[in-house]
Structure formats: C-alpha cells, structure tokens
C-alpha atoms as a PDB file:
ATOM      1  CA  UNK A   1       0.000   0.000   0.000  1.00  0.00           C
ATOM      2  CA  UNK A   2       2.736   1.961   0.775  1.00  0.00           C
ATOM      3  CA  UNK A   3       4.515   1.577  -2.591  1.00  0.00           C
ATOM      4  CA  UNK A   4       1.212   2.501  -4.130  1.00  0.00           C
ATOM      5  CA  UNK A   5       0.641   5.823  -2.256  1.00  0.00           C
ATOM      6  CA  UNK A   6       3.983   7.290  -3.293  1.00  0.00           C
ATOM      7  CA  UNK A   7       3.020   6.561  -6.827  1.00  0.00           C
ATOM      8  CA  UNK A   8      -0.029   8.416  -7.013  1.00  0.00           C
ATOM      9  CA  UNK A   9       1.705  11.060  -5.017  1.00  0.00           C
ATOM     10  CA  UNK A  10       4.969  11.265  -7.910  1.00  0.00           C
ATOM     11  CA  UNK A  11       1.929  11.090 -10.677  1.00  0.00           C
ATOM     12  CA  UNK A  12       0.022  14.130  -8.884  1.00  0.00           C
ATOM     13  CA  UNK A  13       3.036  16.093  -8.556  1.00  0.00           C
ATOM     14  CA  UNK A  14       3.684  15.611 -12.575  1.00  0.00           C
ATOM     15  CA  UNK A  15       0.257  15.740 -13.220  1.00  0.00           C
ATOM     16  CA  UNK A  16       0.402  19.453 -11.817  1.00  0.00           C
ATOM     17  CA  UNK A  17       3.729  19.977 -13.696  1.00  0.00           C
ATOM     18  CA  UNK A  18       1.854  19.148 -16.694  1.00  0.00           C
ATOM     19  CA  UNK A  19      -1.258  21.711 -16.071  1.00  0.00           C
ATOM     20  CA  UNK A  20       1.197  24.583 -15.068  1.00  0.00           C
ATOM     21  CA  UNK A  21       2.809  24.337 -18.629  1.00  0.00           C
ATOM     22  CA  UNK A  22      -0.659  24.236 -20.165  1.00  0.00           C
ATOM     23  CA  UNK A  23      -2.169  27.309 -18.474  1.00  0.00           C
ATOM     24  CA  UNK A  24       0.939  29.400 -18.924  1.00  0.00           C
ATOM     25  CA  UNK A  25       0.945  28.269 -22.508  1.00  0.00           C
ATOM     26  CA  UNK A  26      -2.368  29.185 -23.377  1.00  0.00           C
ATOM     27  CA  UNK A  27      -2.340  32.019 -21.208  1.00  0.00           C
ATOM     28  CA  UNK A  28      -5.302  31.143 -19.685  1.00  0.00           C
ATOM     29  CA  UNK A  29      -6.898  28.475 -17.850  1.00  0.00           C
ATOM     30  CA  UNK A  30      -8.086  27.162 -14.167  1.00  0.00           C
ATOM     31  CA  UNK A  31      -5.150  26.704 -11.739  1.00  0.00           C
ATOM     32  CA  UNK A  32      -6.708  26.395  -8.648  1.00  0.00           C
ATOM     33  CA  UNK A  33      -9.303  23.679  -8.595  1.00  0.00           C
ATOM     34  CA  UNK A  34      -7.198  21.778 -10.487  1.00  0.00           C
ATOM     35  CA  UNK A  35      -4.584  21.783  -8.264  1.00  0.00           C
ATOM     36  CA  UNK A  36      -6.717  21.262  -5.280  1.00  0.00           C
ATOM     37  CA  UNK A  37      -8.719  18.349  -7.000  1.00  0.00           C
ATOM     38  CA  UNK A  38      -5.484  16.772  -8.110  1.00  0.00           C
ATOM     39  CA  UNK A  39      -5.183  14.158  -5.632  1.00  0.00           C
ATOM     40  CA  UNK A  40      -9.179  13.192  -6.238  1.00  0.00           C
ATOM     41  CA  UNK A  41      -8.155  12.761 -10.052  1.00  0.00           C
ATOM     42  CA  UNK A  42      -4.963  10.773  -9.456  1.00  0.00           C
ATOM     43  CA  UNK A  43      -6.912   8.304  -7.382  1.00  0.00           C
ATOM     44  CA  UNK A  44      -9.932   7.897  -9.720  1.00  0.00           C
ATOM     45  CA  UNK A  45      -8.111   7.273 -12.839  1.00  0.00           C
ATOM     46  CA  UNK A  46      -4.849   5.617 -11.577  1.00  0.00           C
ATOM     47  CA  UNK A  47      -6.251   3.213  -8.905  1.00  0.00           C
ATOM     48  CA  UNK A  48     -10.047   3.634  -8.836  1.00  0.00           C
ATOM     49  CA  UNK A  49     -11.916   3.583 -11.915  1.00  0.00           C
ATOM     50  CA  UNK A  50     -12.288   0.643 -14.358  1.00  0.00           C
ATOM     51  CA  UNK A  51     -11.511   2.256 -17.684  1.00  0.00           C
ATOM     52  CA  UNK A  52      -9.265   0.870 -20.536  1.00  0.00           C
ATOM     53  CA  UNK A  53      -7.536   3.657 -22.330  1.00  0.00           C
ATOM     54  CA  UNK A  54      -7.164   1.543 -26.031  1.00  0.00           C
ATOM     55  CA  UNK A  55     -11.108   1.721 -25.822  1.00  0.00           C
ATOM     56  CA  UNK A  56     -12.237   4.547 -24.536  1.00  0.00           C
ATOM     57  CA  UNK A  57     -16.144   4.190 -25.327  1.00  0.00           C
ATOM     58  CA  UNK A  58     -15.716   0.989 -23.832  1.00  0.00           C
ATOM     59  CA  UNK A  59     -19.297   0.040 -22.852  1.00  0.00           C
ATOM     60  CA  UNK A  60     -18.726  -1.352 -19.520  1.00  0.00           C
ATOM     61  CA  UNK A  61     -16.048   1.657 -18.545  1.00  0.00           C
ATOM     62  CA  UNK A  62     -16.583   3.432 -15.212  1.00  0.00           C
ATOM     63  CA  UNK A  63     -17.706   7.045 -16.029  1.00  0.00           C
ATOM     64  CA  UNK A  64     -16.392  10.033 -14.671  1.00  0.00           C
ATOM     65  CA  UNK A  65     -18.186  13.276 -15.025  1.00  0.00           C
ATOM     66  CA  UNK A  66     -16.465  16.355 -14.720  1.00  0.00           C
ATOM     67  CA  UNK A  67     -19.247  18.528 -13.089  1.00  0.00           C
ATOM     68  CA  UNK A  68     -16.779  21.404 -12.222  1.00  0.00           C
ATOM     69  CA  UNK A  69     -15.262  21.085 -15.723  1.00  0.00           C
ATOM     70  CA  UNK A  70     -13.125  24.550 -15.649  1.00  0.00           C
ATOM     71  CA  UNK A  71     -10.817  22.375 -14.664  1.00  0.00           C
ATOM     72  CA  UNK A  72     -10.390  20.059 -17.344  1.00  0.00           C
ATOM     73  CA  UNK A  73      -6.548  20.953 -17.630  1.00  0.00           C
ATOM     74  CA  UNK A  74      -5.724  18.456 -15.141  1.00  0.00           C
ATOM     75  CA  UNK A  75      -8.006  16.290 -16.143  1.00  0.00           C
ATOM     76  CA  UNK A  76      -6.359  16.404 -19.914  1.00  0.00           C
ATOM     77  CA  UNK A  77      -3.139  16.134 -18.135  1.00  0.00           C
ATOM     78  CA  UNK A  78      -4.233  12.643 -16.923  1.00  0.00           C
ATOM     79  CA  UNK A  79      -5.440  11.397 -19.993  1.00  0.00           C
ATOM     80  CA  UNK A  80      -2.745  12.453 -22.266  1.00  0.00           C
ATOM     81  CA  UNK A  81      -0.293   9.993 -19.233  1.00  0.00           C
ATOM     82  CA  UNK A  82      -2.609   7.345 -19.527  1.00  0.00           C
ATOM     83  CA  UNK A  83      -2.358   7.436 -23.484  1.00  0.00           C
ATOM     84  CA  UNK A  84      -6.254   8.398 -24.550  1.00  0.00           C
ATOM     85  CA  UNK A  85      -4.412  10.748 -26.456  1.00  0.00           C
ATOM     86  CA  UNK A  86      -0.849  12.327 -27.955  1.00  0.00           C
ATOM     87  CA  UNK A  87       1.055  14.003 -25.126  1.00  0.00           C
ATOM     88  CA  UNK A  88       1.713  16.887 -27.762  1.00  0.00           C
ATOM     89  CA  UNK A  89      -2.160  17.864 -27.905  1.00  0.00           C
ATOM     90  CA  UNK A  90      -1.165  19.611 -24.332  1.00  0.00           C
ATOM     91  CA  UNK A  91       0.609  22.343 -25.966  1.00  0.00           C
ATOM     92  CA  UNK A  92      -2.835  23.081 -28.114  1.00  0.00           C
ATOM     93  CA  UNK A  93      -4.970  23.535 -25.083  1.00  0.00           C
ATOM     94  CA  UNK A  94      -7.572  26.076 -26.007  1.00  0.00           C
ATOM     95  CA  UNK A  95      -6.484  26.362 -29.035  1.00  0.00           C
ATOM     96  CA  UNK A  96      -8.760  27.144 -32.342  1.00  0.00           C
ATOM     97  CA  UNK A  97      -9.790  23.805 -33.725  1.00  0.00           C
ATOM     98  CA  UNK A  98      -7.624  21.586 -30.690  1.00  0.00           C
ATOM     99  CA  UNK A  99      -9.378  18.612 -28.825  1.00  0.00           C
ATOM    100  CA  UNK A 100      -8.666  20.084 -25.523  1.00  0.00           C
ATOM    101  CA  UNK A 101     -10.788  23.181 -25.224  1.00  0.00           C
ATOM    102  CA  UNK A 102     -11.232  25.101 -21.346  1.00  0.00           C
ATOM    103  CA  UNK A 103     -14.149  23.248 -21.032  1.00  0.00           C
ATOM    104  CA  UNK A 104     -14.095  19.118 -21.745  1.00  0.00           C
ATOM    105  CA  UNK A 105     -16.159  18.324 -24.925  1.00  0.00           C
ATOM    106  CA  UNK A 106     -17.487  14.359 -25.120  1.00  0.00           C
ATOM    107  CA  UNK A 107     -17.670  14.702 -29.179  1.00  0.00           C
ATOM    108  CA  UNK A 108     -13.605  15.563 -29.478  1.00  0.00           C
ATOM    109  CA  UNK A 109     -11.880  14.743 -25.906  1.00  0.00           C
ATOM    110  CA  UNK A 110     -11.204  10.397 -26.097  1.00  0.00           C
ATOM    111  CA  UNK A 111     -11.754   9.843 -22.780  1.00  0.00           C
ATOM    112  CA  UNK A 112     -14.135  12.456 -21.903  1.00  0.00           C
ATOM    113  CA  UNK A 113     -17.139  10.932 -20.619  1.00  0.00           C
ATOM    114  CA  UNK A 114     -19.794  14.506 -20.563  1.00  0.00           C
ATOM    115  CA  UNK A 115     -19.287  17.882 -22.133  1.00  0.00           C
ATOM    116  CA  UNK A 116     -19.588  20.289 -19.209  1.00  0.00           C
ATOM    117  CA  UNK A 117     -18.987  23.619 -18.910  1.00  0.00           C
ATOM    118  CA  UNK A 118     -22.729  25.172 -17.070  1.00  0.00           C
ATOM    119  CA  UNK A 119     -22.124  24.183 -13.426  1.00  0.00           C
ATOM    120  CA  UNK A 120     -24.877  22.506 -11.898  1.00  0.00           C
ATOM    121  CA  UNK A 121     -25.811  19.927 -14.454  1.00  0.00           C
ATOM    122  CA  UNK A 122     -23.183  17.745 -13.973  1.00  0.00           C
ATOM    123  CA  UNK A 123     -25.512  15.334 -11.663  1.00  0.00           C
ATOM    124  CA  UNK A 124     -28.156  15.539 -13.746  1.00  0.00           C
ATOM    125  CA  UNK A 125     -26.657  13.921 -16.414  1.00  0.00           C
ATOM    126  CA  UNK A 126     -24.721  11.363 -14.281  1.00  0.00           C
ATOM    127  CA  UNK A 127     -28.372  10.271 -12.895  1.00  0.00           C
ATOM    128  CA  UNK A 128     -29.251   9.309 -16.669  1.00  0.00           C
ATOM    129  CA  UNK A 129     -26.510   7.770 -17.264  1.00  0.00           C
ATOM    130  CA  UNK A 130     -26.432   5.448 -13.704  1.00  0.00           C
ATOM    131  CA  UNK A 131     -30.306   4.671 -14.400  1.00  0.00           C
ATOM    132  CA  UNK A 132     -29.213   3.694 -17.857  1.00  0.00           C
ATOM    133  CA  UNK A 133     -26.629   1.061 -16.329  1.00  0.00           C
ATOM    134  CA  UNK A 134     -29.505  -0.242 -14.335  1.00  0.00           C
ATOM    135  CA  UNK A 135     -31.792  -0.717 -17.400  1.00  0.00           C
ATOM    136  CA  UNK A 136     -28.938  -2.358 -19.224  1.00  0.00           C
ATOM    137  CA  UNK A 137     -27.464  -4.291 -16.639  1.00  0.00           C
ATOM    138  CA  UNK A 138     -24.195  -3.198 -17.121  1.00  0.00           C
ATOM    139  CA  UNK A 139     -22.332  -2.531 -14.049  1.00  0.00           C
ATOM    140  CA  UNK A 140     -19.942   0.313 -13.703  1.00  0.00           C
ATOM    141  CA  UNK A 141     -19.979   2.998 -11.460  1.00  0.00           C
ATOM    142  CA  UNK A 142     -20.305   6.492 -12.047  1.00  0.00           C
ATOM    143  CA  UNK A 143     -18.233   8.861 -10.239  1.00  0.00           C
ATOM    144  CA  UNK A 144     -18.412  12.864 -10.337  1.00  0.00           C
ATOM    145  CA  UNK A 145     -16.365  15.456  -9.391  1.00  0.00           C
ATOM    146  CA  UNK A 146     -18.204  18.971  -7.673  1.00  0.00           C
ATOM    147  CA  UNK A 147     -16.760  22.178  -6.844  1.00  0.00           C
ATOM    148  CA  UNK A 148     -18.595  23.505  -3.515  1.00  0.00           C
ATOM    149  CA  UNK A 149     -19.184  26.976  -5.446  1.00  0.00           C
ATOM    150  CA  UNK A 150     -21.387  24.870  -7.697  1.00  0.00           C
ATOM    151  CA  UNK A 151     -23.544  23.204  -5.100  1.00  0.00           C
ATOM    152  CA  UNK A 152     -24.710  26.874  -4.229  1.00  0.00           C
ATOM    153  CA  UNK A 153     -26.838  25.650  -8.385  1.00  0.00           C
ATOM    154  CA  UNK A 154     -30.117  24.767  -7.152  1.00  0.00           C
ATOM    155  CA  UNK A 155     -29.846  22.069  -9.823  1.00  0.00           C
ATOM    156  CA  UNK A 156     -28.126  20.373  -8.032  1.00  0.00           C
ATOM    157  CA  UNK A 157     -30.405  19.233  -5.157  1.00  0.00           C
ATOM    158  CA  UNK A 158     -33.124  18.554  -7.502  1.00  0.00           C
ATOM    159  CA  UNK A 159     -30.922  16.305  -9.354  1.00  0.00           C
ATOM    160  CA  UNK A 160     -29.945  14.549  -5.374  1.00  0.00           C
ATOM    161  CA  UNK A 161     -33.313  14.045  -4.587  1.00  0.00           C
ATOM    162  CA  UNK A 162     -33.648  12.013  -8.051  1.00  0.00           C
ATOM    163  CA  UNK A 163     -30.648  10.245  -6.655  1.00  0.00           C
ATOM    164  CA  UNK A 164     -31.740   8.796  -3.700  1.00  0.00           C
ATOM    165  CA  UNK A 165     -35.630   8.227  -4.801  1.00  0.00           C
ATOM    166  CA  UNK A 166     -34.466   5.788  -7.634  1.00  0.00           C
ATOM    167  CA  UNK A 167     -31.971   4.199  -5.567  1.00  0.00           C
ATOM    168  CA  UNK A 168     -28.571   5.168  -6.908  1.00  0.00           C
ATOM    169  CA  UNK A 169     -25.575   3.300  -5.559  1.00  0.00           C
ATOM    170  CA  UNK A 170     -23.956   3.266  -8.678  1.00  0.00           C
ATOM    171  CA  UNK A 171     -23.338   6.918  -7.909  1.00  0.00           C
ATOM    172  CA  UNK A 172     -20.402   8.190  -6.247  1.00  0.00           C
ATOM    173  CA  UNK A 173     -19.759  11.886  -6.169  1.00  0.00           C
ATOM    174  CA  UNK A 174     -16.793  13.992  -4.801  1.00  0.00           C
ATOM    175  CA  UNK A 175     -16.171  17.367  -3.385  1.00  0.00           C
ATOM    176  CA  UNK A 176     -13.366  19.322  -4.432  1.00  0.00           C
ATOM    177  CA  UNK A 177     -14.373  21.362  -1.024  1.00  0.00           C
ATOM    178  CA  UNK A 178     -11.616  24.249  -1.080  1.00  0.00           C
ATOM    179  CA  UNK A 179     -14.071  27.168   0.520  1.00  0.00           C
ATOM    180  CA  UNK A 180     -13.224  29.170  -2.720  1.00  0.00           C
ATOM    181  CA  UNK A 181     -14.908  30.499  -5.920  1.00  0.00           C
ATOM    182  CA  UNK A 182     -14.126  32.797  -8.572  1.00  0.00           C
ATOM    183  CA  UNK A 183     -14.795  36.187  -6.476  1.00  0.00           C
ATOM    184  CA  UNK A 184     -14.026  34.868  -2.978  1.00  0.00           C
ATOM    185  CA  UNK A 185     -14.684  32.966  -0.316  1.00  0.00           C
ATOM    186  CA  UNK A 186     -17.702  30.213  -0.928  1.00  0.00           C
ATOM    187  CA  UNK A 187     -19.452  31.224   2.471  1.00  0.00           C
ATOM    188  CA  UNK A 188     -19.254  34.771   1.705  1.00  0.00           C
ATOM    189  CA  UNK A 189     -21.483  34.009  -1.935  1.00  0.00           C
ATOM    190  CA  UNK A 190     -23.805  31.755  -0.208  1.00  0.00           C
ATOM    191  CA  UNK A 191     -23.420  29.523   2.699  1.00  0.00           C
ATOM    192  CA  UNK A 192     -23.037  25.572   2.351  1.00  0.00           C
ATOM    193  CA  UNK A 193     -23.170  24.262   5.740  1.00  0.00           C
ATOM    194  CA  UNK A 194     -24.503  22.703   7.193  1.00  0.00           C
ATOM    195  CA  UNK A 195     -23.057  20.436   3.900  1.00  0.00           C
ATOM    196  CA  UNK A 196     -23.034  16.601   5.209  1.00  0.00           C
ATOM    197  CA  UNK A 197     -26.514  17.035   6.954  1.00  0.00           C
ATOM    198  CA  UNK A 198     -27.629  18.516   4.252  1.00  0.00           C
ATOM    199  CA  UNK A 199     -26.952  15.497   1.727  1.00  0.00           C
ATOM    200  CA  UNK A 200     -28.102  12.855   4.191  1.00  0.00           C
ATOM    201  CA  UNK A 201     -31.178  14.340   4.370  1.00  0.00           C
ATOM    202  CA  UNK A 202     -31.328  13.851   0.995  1.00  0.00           C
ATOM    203  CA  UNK A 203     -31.149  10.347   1.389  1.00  0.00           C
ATOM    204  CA  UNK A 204     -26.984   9.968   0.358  1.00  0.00           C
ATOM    205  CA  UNK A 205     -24.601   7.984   2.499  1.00  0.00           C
ATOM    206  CA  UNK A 206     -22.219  10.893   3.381  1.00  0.00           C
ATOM    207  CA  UNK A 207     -18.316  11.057   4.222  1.00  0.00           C
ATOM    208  CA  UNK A 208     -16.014  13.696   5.299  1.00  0.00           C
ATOM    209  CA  UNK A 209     -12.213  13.486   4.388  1.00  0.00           C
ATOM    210  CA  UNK A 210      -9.116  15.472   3.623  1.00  0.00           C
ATOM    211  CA  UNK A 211      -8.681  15.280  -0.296  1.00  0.00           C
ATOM    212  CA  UNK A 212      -5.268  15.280  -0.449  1.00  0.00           C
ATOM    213  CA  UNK A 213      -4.607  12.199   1.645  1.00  0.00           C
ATOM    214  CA  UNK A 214      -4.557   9.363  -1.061  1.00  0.00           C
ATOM    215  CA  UNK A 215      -5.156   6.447   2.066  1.00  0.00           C
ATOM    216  CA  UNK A 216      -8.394   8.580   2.941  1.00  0.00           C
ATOM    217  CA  UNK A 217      -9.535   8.868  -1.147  1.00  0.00           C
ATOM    218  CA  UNK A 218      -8.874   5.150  -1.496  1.00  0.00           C
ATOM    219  CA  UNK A 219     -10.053   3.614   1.875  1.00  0.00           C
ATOM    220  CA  UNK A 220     -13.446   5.641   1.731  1.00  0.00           C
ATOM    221  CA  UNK A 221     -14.061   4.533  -1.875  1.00  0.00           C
ATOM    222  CA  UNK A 222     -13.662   0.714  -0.691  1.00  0.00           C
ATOM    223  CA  UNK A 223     -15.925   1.469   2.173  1.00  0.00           C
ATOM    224  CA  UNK A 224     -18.788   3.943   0.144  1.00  0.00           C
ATOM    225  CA  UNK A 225     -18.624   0.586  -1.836  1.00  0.00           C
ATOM    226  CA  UNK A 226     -20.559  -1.730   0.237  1.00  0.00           C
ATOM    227  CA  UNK A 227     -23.381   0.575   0.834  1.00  0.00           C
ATOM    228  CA  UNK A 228     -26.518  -0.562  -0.893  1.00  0.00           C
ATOM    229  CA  UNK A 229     -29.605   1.098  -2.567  1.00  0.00           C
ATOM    230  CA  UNK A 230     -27.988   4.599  -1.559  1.00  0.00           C
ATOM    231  CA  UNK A 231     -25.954   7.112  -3.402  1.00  0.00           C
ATOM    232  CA  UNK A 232     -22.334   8.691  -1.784  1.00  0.00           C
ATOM    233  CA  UNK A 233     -21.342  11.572  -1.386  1.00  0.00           C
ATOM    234  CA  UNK A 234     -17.187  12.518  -0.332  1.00  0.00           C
ATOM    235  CA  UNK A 235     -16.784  15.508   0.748  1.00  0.00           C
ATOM    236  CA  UNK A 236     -13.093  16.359   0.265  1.00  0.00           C
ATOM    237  CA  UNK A 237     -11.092  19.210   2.398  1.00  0.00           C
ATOM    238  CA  UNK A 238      -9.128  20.865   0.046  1.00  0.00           C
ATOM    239  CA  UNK A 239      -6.809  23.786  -0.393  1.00  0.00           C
ATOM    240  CA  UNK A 240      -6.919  25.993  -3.689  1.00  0.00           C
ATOM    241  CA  UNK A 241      -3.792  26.207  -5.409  1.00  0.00           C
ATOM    242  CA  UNK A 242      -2.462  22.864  -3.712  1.00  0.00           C
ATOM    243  CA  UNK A 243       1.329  22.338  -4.072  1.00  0.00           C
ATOM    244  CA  UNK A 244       2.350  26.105  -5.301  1.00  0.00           C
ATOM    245  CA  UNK A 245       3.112  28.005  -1.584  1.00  0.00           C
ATOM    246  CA  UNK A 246       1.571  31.744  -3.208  1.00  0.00           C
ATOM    247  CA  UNK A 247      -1.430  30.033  -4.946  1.00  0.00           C
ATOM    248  CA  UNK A 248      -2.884  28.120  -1.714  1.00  0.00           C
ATOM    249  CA  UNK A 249      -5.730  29.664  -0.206  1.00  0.00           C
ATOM    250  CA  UNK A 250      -5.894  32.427  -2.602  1.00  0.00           C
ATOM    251  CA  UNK A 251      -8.926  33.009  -4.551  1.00  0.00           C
ATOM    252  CA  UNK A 252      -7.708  34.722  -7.974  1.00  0.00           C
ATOM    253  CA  UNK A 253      -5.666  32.054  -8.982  1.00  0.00           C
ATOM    254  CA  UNK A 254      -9.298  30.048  -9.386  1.00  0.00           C
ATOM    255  CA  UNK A 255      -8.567  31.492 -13.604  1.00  0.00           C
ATOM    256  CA  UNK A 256      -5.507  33.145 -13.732  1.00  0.00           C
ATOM    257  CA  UNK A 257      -2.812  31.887 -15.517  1.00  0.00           C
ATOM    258  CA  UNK A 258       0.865  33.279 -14.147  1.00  0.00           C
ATOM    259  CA  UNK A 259       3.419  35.639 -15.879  1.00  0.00           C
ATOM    260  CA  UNK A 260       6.606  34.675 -16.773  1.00  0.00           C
ATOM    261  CA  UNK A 261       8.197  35.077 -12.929  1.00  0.00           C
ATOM    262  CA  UNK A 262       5.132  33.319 -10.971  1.00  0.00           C
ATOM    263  CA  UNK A 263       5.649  30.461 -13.854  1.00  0.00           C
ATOM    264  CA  UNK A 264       9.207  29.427 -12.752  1.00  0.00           C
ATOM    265  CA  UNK A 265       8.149  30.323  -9.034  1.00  0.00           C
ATOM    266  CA  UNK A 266       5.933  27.636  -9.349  1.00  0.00           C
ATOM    267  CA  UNK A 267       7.673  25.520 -11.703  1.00  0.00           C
ATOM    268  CA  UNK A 268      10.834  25.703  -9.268  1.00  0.00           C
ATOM    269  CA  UNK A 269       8.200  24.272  -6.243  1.00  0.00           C
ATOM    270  CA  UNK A 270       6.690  21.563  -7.808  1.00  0.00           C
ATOM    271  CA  UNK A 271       9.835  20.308  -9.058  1.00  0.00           C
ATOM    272  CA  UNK A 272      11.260  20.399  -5.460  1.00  0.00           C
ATOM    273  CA  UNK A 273       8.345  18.213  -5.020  1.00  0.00           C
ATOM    274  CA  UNK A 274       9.122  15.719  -7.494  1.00  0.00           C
ATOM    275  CA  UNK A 275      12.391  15.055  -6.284  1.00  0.00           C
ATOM    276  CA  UNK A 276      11.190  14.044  -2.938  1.00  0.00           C
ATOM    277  CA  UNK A 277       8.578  11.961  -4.030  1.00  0.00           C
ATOM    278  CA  UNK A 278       9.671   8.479  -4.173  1.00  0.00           C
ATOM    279  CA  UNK A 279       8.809   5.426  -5.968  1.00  0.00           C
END
C-alpha cells in the first residue's frame, strides 16, 4: 500500500507539472481547482476507476463526469499519461480547432465521458446515465467530481433528490471542497453548511475526508462501496492552489494563468516536489 501511495503522489506532482505548462501556454486556464482536485483525479483514474484507455467508449467503462469542468486541464493532463491521447495535444490547449478546449467536450476529448462547462448539471446527467446502467445491466460505477461553489446551483439538489428516490448506488460523487470560488470565499457568496446534513437528508450515504490524503480517497471509496440502494457523497477538504506556496488559499488564482516570474516560481516548487517523491 505503501509503494502505491507514493506513486499516485509522484503522478500528482507531474500531473500538476503538466497543467502549469498548459495554463501558462495558453495564457489562460483554471489553476486552482485543479490543483486542489489533483489528488481526487490521481486516485480515480490511476487506482479507482475501471476504464481501458485503447477503448475509450468501452461500454462497460466506469464514467467520470467532470461537473466542475473549468478544470479540465488536469483532467487532460491525466489522460494524455494514460495514453487516450498524444502528449503533444497539451501544448494546443484552447487552441482554435484543438481537442482540448477550457471546457471538456465528449464529441472531441477520447476519454471524456460529458461535455460540461454550465455548473450545476453535472448530476443531472450522471443520474441518466447510472439509471441507464440499471436498465442495461451493465455494471460500472459512475463517479463525479463537484466544486462547492457549484452546489450553491439549485440544480443540483433537484438532481440529489432524483438520486436517492431511484436508488442510486452506482453513484459516487466527490467534493473538491476548497471554501473558494471565482470572487471569494464560498461562504461569503452563499453559505453551504450545514453540507453533510444537508446530503443525508437527501437520502446519500455521506463522508467527510481530507482530499489530499490518497489512504483517505482510497479507503473511503472501498468502504462507500458496500453501501446498498444509496448514493455517496465525499466531501473532500481541500486547499486551492495545492502544491504552489503563493497560490494556496488564494482566490484569484481560481482562472488566472501566471506571468513569466510566478511560472518558474511555481515551476521551481513543484519540481522540489518531485524530487522528494519516491517510488
């Protein structure tokens, strides 16, 4: 297990190297929710999900949907490593006429399971698409990946009632919960708590962990497992900017992209990190 944790710790770490160049690239592009969603992304498509990259519309794939999906750069860092696509394509991000626009697109992105881009619908569609494994009696799972700025999209709850009425245990969502949204802090726009309560009395089988602790993500997955005829709901203590000291905790790098000086700043950090992350 051990061995395994510093793994997915060495692939965050390059995973992050790997958005950084994107953003500053492109000169634009969300920093920090992907950073503090990092470790939720590492886990799900390095260790959790069953997906095979050769076939990516493979029928009987675990889905992921990317409800927050502003911060599809670290997403498309992921599946560019795990070989859905070209490594190159990175440099194209946002490009005119690239497959990895700032928001993921299903008809261009192999290995993007919904186009997102509106926040709140991200649920919604996930609901369809566990009801449709049902039907089918395929079994896969379908995870999804909230920012807690989005849950303030009375979507949202409509789409968790839905949940829990038809029995969704097929359902697994996540909360990239870093308190922070595009013009501040997230209780400052309109309050969450109190957040857990709130989603078991919708009917979900709730847990509360820190998202950057890969034992946590995995051990909580293996548990949320076992619970029948309900869907789950992690709710995942995060820190915008994750991993770059003068991002963390500060709202305006939620879609900045850094000059030339923050860039090797940053840069310089996370490949501090790399070198003490062991194999």
């Amino acid at each position: 297990m051990e061995n395994k944790i510093e793994k997915l710790k060495k692939i965050t770490t390059e995973l992050k190297l790997e958005t950084l160049k994107m953003v500053y690239k492109a000169g634009r592009g969300h920093l920090g929710g992907s950073f503090s969603s990092a470790n939720i992304v590492t886990a799900l498509y390095f260790e959790i999900m069953k997906i095979n990259p050769k076939k990516p519309k493979w029928e009987y794939r675990d889905r992921l949907i990317i409800s927050k999906g502003h911060i599809c750069p670290i997403i498309y860092a992921a599946l560019a490593k795990l070989g859905y696509f070209n490594k190159r394509n990175l440099d194209d991000f946002t490009k005119m006429g690239s497959i990895l626009q700032g928001h993921p697109d299903m008809n261009i992105t192999p290995g993007i399971d919904m186009t997102s881009g509106s926040l709140g619908i991200g649920l919604s569609i996930a609901n369809g698409i566990a009801l449709a494994s049902k039907i089918s009696n395929k079994k896969f799972y379908v995870y999804i990946i909230f920012g807690d700025g989005e849950l303030q999209e009375g979507q949202v709850w409509e789409a968790a009632l839905a949940s829990s009425y038809h029995k969704l245990n097929n359902i697994m969502g996540f909360i990239d919960y870093n308190g922070l949204q595009l013009c501040g802090g997230v209780n400052n726009t309109c309050k969450l708590e109190p957040i857990e309560n709130k989603f078991k009395s919708f009917g979900w089988q709730t847990y509360k962990i820190d998202g950057h602790n890969f034992n946590e993500i995995l051990n909580t997955v293996e548990i949320a497992k076992k619970v029948k005829n309900k869907p789950k709901i992690i709710i995942c203590k995060t820190i915008k900017g994750k991993g770059v000291s003068f991002m963390e905790n500060n709202f305006i790098w939620h879609a900045k992209a850094p000059n030339k000086k923050e860039f090797d700043m940053a840069i310089a950090e996370l490949n501090n990190q790399l070198k003490k992350d062991k194999v």
